[in-house]
Protein backbone atom coordinates (compact mmCIF):
# COMPACT_ATOMS: atom_id res chain seq x y z
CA UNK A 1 0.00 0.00 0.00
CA UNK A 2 7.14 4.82 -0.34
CA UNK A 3 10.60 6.03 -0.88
CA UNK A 4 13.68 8.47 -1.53
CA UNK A 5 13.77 8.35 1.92
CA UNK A 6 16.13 8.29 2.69
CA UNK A 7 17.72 5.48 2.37
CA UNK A 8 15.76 5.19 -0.59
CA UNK A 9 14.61 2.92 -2.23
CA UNK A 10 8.27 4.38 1.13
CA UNK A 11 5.82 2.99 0.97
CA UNK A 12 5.08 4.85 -0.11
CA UNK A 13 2.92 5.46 0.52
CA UNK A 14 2.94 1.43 -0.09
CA UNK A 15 3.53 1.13 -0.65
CA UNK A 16 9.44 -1.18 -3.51
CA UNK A 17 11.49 -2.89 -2.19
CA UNK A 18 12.93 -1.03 0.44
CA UNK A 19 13.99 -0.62 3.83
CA UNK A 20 10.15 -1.41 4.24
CA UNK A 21 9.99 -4.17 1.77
CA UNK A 22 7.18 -2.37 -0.26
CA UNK A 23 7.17 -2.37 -3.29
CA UNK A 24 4.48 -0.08 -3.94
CA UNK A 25 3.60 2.40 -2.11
CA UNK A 26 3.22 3.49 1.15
CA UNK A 27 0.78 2.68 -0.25
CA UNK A 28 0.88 -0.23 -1.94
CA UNK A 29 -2.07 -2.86 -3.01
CA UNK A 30 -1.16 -6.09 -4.42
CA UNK A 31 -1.55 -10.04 -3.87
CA UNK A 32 1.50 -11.52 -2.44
CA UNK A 33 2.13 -15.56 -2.88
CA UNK A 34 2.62 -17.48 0.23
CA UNK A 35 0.50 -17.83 4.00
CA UNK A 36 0.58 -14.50 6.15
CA UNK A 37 3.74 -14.82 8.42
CA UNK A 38 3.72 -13.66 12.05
CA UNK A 39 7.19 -13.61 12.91
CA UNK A 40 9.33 -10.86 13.64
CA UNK A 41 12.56 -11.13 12.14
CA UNK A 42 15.87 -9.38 13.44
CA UNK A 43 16.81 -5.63 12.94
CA UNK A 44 19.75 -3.99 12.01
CA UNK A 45 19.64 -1.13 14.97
CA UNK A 46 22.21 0.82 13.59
CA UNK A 47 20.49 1.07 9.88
CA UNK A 48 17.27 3.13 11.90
CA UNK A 49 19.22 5.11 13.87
CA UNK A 50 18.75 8.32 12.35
CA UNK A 51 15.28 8.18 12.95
CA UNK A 52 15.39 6.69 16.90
CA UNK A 53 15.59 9.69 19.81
CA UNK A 54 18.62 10.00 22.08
CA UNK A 55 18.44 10.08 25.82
CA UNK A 56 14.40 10.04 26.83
CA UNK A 57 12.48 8.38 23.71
CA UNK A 58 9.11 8.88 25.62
CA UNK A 59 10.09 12.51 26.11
CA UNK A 60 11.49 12.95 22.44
CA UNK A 61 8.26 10.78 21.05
CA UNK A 62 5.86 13.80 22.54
CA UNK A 63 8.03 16.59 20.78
CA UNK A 64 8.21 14.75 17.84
CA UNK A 65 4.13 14.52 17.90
CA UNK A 66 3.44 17.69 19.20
CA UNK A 67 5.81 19.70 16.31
CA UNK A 68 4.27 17.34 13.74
CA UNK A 69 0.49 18.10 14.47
CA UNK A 70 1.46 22.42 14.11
CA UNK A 71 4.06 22.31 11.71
CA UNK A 72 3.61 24.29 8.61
CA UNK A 73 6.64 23.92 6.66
CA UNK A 74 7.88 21.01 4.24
CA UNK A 75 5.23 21.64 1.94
CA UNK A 76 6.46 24.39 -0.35
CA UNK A 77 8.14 23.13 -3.52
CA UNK A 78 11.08 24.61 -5.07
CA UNK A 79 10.12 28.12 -7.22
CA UNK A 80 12.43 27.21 -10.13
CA UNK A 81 12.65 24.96 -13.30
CA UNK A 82 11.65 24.54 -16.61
CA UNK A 83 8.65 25.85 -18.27
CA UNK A 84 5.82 24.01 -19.73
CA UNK A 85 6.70 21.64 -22.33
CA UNK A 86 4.28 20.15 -25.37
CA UNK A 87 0.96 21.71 -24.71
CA UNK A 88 -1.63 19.46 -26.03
CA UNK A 89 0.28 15.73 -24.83
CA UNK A 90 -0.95 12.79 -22.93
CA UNK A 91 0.58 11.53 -20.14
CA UNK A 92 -0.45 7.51 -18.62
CA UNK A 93 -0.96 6.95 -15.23
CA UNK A 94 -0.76 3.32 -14.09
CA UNK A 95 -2.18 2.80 -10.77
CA UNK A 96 -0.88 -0.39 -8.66
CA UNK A 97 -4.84 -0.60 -7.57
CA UNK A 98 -7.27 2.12 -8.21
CA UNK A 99 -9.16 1.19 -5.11
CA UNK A 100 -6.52 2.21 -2.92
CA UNK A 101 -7.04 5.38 -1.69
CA UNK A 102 -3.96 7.21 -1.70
CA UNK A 103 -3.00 5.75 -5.03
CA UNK A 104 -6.47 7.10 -6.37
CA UNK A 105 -6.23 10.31 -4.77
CA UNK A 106 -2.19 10.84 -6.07
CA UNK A 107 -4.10 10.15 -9.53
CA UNK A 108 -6.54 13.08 -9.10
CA UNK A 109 -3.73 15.29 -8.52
CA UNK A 110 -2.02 14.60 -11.52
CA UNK A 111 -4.94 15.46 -13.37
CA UNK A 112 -5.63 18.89 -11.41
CA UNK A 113 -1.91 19.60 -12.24
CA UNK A 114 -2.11 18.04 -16.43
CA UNK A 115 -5.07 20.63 -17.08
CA UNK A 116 -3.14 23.05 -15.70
CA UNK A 117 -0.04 22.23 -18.52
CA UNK A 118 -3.01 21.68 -20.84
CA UNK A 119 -2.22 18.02 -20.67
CA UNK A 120 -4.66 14.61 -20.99
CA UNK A 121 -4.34 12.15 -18.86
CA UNK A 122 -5.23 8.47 -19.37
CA UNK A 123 -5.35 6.35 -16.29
CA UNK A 124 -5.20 2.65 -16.20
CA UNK A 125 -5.77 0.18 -13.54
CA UNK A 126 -2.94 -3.08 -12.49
CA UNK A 127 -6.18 -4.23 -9.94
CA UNK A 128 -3.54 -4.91 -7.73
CA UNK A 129 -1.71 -8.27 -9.14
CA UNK A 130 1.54 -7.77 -10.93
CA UNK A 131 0.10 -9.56 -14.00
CA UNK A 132 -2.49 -6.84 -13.82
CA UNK A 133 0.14 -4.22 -13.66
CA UNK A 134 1.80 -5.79 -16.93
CA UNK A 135 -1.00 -5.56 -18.73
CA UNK A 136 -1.31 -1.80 -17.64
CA UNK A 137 1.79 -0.99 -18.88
CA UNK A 138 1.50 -2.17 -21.93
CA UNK A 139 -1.62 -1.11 -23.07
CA UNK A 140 -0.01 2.48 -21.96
CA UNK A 141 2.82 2.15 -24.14
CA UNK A 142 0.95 1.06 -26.50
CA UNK A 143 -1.68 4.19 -26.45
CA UNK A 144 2.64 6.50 -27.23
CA UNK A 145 1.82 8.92 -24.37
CA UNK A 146 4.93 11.22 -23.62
CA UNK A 147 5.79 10.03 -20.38
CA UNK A 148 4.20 7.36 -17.86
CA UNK A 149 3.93 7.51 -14.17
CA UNK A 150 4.02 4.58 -12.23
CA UNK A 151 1.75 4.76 -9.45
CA UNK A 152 2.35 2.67 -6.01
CA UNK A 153 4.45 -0.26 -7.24
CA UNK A 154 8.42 -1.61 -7.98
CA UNK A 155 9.50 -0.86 -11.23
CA UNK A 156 11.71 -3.98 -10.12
CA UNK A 157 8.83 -6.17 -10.62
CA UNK A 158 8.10 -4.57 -13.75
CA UNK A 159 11.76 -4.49 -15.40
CA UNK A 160 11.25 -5.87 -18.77
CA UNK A 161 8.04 -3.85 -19.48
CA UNK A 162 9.83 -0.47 -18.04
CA UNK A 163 12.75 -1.56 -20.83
CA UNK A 164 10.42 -1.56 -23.39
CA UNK A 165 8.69 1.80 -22.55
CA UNK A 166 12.33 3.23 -22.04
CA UNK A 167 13.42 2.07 -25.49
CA UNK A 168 10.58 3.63 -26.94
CA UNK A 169 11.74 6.94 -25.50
CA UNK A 170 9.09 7.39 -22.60
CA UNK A 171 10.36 8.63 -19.49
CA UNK A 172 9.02 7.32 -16.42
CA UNK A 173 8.08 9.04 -13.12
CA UNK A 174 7.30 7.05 -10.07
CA UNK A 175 5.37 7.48 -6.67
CA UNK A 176 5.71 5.23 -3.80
CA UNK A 177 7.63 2.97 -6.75
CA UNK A 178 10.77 2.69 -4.59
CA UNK A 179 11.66 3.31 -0.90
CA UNK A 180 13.47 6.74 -1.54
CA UNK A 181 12.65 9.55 -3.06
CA UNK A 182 15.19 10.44 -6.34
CA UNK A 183 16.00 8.68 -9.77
CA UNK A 184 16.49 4.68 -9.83
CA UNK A 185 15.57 1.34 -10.77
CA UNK A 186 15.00 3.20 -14.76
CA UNK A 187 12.85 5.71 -13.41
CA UNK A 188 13.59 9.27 -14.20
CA UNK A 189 12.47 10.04 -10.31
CA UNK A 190 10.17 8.39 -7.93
CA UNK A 191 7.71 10.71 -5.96
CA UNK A 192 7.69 9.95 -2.36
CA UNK A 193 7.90 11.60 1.34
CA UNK A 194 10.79 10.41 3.37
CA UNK A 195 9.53 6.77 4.22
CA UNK A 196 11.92 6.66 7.69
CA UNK A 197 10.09 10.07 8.63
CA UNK A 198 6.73 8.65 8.74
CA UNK A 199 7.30 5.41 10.18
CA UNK A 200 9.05 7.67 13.04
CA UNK A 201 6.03 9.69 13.85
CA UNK A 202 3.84 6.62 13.08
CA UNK A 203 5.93 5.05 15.93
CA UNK A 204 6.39 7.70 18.00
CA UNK A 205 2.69 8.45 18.40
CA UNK A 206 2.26 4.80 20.36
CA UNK A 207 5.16 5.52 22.41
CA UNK A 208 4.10 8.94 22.90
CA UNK A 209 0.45 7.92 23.73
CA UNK A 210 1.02 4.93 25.94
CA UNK A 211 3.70 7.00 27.80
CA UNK A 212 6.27 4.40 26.91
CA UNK A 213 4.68 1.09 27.55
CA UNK A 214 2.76 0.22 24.21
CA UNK A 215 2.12 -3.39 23.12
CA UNK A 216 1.82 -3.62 19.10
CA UNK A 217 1.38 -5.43 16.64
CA UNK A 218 2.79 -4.53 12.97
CA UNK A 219 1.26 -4.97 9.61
CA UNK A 220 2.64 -4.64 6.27
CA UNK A 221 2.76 -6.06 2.79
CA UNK A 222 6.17 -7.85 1.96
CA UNK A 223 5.63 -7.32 -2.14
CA UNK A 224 6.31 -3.80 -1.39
CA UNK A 225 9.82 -2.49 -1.05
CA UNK A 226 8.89 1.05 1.04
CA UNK A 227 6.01 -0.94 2.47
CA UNK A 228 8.51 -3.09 4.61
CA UNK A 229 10.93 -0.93 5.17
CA UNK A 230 8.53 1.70 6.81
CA UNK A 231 7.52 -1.70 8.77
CA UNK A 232 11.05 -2.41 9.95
CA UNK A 233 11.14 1.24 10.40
CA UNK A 234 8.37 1.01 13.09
CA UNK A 235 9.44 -2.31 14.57
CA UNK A 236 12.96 -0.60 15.73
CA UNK A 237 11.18 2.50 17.16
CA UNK A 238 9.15 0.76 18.97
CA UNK A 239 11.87 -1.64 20.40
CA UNK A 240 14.08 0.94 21.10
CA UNK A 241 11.49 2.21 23.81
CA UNK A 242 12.38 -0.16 27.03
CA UNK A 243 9.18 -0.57 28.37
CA UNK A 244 7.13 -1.03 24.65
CA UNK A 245 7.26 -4.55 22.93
CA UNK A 246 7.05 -5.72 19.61
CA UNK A 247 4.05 -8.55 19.75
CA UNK A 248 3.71 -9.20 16.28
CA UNK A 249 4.62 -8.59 12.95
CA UNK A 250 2.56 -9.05 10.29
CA UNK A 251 3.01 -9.63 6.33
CA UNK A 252 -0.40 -9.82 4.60
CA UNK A 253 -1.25 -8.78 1.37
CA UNK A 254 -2.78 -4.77 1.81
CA UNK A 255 -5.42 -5.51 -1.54
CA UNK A 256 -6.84 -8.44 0.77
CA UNK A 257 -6.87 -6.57 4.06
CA UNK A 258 -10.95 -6.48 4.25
CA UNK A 259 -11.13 -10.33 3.72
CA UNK A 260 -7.44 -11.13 5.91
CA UNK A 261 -7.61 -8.50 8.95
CA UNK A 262 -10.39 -9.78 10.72
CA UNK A 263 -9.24 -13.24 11.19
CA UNK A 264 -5.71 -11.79 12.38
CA UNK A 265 -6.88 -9.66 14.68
CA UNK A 266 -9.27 -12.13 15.55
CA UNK A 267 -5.86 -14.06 16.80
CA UNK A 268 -4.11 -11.46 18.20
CA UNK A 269 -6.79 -10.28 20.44
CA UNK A 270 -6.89 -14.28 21.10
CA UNK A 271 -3.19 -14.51 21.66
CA UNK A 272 -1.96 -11.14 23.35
CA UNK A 273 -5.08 -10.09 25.06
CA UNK A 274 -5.06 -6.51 27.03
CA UNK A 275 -0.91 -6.45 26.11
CA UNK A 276 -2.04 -5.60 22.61
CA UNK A 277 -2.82 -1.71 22.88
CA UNK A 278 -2.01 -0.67 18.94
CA UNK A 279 -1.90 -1.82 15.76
CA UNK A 280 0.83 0.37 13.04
CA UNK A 281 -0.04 -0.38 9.26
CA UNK A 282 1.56 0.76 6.84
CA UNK A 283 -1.51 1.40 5.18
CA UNK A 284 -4.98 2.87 6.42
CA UNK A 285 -6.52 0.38 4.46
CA UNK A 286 -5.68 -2.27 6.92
CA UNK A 287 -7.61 -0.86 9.65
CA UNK A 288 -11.39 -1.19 7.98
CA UNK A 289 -10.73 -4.64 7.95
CA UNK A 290 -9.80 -4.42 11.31
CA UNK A 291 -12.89 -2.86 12.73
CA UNK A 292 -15.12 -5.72 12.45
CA UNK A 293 -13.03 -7.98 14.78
CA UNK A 294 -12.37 -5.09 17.30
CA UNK A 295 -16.08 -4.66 17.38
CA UNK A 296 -17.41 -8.26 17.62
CA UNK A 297 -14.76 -8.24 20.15
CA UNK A 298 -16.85 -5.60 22.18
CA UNK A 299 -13.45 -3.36 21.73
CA UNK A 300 -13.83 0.28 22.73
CA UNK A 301 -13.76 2.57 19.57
CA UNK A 302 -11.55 4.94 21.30
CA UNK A 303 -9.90 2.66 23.21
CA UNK A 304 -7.14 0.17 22.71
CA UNK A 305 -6.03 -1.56 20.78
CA UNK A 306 -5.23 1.75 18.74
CA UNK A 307 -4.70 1.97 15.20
CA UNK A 308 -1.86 4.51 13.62
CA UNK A 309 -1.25 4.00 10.12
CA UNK A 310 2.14 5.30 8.46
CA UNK A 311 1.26 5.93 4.90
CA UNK A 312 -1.01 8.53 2.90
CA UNK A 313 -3.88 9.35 4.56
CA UNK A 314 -7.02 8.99 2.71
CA UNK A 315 -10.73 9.78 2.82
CA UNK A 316 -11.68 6.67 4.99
CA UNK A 317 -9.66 7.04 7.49
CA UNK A 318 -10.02 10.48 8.22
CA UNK A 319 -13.73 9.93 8.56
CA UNK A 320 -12.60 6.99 11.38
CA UNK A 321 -10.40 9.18 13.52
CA UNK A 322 -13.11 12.38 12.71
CA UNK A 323 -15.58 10.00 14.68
CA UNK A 324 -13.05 7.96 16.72
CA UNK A 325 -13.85 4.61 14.73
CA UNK A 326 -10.99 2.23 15.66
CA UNK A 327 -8.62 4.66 14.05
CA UNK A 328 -6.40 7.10 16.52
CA UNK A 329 -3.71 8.68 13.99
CA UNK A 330 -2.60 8.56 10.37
CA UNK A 331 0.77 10.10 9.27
CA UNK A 332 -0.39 11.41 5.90
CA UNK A 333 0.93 12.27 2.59
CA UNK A 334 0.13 15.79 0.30
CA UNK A 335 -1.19 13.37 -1.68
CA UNK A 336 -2.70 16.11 -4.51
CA UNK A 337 0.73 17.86 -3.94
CA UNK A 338 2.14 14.46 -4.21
CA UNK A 339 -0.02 14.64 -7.91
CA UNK A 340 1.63 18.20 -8.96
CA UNK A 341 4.96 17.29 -8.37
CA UNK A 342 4.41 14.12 -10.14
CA UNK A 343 3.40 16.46 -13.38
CA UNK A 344 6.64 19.03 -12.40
CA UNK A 345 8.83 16.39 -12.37
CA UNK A 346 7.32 15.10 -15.76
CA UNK A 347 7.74 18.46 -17.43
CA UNK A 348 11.30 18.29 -16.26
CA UNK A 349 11.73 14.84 -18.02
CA UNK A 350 10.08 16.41 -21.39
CA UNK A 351 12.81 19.70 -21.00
CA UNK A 352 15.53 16.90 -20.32
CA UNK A 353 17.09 18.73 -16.93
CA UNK A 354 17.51 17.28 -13.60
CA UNK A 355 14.93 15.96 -10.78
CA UNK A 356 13.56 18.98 -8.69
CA UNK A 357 14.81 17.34 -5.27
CA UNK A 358 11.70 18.56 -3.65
CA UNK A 359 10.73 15.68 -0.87
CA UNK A 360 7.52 17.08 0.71
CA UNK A 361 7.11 16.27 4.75
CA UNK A 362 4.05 13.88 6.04
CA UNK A 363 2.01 15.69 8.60
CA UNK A 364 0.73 13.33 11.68
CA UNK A 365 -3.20 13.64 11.82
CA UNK A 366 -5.55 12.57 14.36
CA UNK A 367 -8.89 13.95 15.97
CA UNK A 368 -6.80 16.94 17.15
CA UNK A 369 -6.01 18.09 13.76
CA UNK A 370 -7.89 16.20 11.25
CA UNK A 371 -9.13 17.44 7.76
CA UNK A 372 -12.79 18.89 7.60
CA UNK A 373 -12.48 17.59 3.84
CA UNK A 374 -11.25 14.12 2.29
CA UNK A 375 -7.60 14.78 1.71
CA UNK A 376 -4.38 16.33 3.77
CA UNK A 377 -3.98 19.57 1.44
CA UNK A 378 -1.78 21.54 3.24
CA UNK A 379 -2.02 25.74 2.28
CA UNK A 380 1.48 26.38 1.50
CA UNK A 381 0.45 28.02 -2.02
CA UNK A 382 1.94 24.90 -3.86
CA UNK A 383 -0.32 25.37 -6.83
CA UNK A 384 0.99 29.15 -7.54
CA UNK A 385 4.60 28.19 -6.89
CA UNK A 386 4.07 25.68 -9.81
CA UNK A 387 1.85 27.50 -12.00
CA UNK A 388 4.31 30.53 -11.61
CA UNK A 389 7.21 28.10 -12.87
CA UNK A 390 5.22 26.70 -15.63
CA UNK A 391 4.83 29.96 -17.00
CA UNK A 392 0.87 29.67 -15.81
């Protein structure tokens, strides 16, 4: 359900194969092969240390959370580069899953931002199975836009197909398609937050909350490069905390989440009892699945177990934690800024300079501070900045 990240390789989201293991995206939808494992394999402390407090992490966890849910900066994009290039084009977007939310919503951006440049956009769905994806590709390569974007999956998994579009002279832009933000794997960039930085406040909001002594349980989606390393991200916050604990650790396919999650937390509840007191997803989507077991359970909706997702934010689960619904937090993505740098960052393929090296901040959301509308827009004047560059 990442990103440059960063370590790059998100999520991203989710959701490639990065720290996080997502391939997507952040964000990432997708079937992967294989039974859901509930192990929790060893982490490398020193390869998260950037993103773990010194000294007091309960103390550092607050101020990370409380600067997170004010902060107004790290959404402005850089005033200069090219202008507007080939008035009139098309441009494909293929979408890992179009019922994903963030990979939806990153979608509509790119088409605010393409009518903008005067642009058409075509978008195509992968239905979340990498066969699907394939057959996405091709049939945009086929249709000669001027570039394609690649929308919440690994252009690893798609190598051969990316060769082709790449030998017929398309540049390719990517969001969530890695686990850092910046060029790679044959992409001219990939579009992402900093993966590390959400799966920090992600992780810091249970430590925070819990005042050090959370019990959780970690879910993410193992096809995904950004989608497990956000996950490992989280699982060496969290154990970095002495008095928190790791319970489980998840890999289940984020496009089957309705039909998987309430049989897992089913067993959890089952296995860990009142020790379980959050769940961390890389993915929102995890958590609707998630609410029918808490409630058959007789679980609290604003009590614990508490779900914090650590990748884009979308419509759903902003209306959960609006009406405290078995969702506490969500560390969102700009998603529709997400969509206008996706279109900058095309124009600067089409005028053949460099990547912008914009990598916009995730803002932490919960009832405090959530969205009256259906996206995380923040009001930094994006659209002008762009606009003003495109010669708009």
């Amino acid at each position: 359900m990442n990103k440059a990240k960063l370590r790059r390789g998100l999520l991203s989201w989710a959701a490639v194969p990065v720290a996080l293991t997502v391939v997507l995206t952040g964000c990432a939808s997708g079937s992967v092969g294989g039974g859901t494992k509930a192990t929790t394999t060893a982490v490398s402390d020193s390869k998260y240390a950037s993103i773990i407090p010194k000294g007091d992490i309960v103390a550092a966890s607050k101020k990370l959370v409380s600067d997170s849910l004010t902060a107004s900066t790290g959404f402005t994009p850089k005033n200069t580069g090219p202008k507007a290039q080939q008035g009139g084009a098309t441009v494909a977007f293929v979408g890992s899953d179009l019922t994903n939310g963030g990979v939806n919503t990153v979608s509509q951006g790119v088409k605010e931002a393409a009518k903008v440049m005067g642009w058409t956009v075509n978008v195509y769905d992968g239905k979340a199975t990498a066969q699907g994806r394939t057959d996405a590709l091709n049939q945009a390569i086929a249709a000669k836009p001027v570039a394609i974007v690649l929308g919440g999956f690994d252009p690893t998994e798609q190598a051969a197909t990316i060769k082709t579009a790449a030998g017929a002279g398309i540049p390719l832009v990517g969001w969530h398609a890695g686990s850092a933000a910046g060029p790679g794997g044959g992409l001219f960039t990939n579009v992402s937050t900093d993966p590390l930085a959400v799966s920090q406040l992600a992780a810091a909001y249970a430590v925070a909350d819990s005042n050090g002594k959370a019990g959780v349980a970690i879910f993410t989606d193992g096809q995904y490069e950004i989608a497990v390393e956000k996950a490992k991200a989280m699982e060496a916050y969290v154990k970095a905390c002495t008095g928190c604990s790791v319970l489980s650790y998840q890999d289940s396919p984020i496009a089957e989440a309705d039909s998987r999650m309430p049989g897992l937390i089913s067993n959890l509840l089952q296995k860990d009892g009142d020790k379980l007191t959050y769940l961390l997803a890389i993915n929102g989507n995890y958590f609707g699945g998630a609410q029918q077991a808490l409630r058959a359970a007789g679980k609290d909706p604003a009590g614990t177990p508490k779900s914090v997702a650590a990748g884009d934010g979308d419509s759903a689960e902003f209306q959960r934690i609006r009406s405290v619904d078995y969702q506490a937090a969500t560390v969102a993505e700009p998603l529709i800024l997400q969509g206008w740098e996706i279109v900058d960052e095309v124009n600067r393929a089409l005028a053949k300079t460099d990547w912008s090296g914009f990598v916009p901040a995730p803002g932490l959301i919960t009832k405090a501070n959530v969205p009256s509308g259906d996206t995380f827009d923040p009001a930094s004047g994006y659209r002008d900045v762009y606009k003003k560059v495109w010669g708009k």
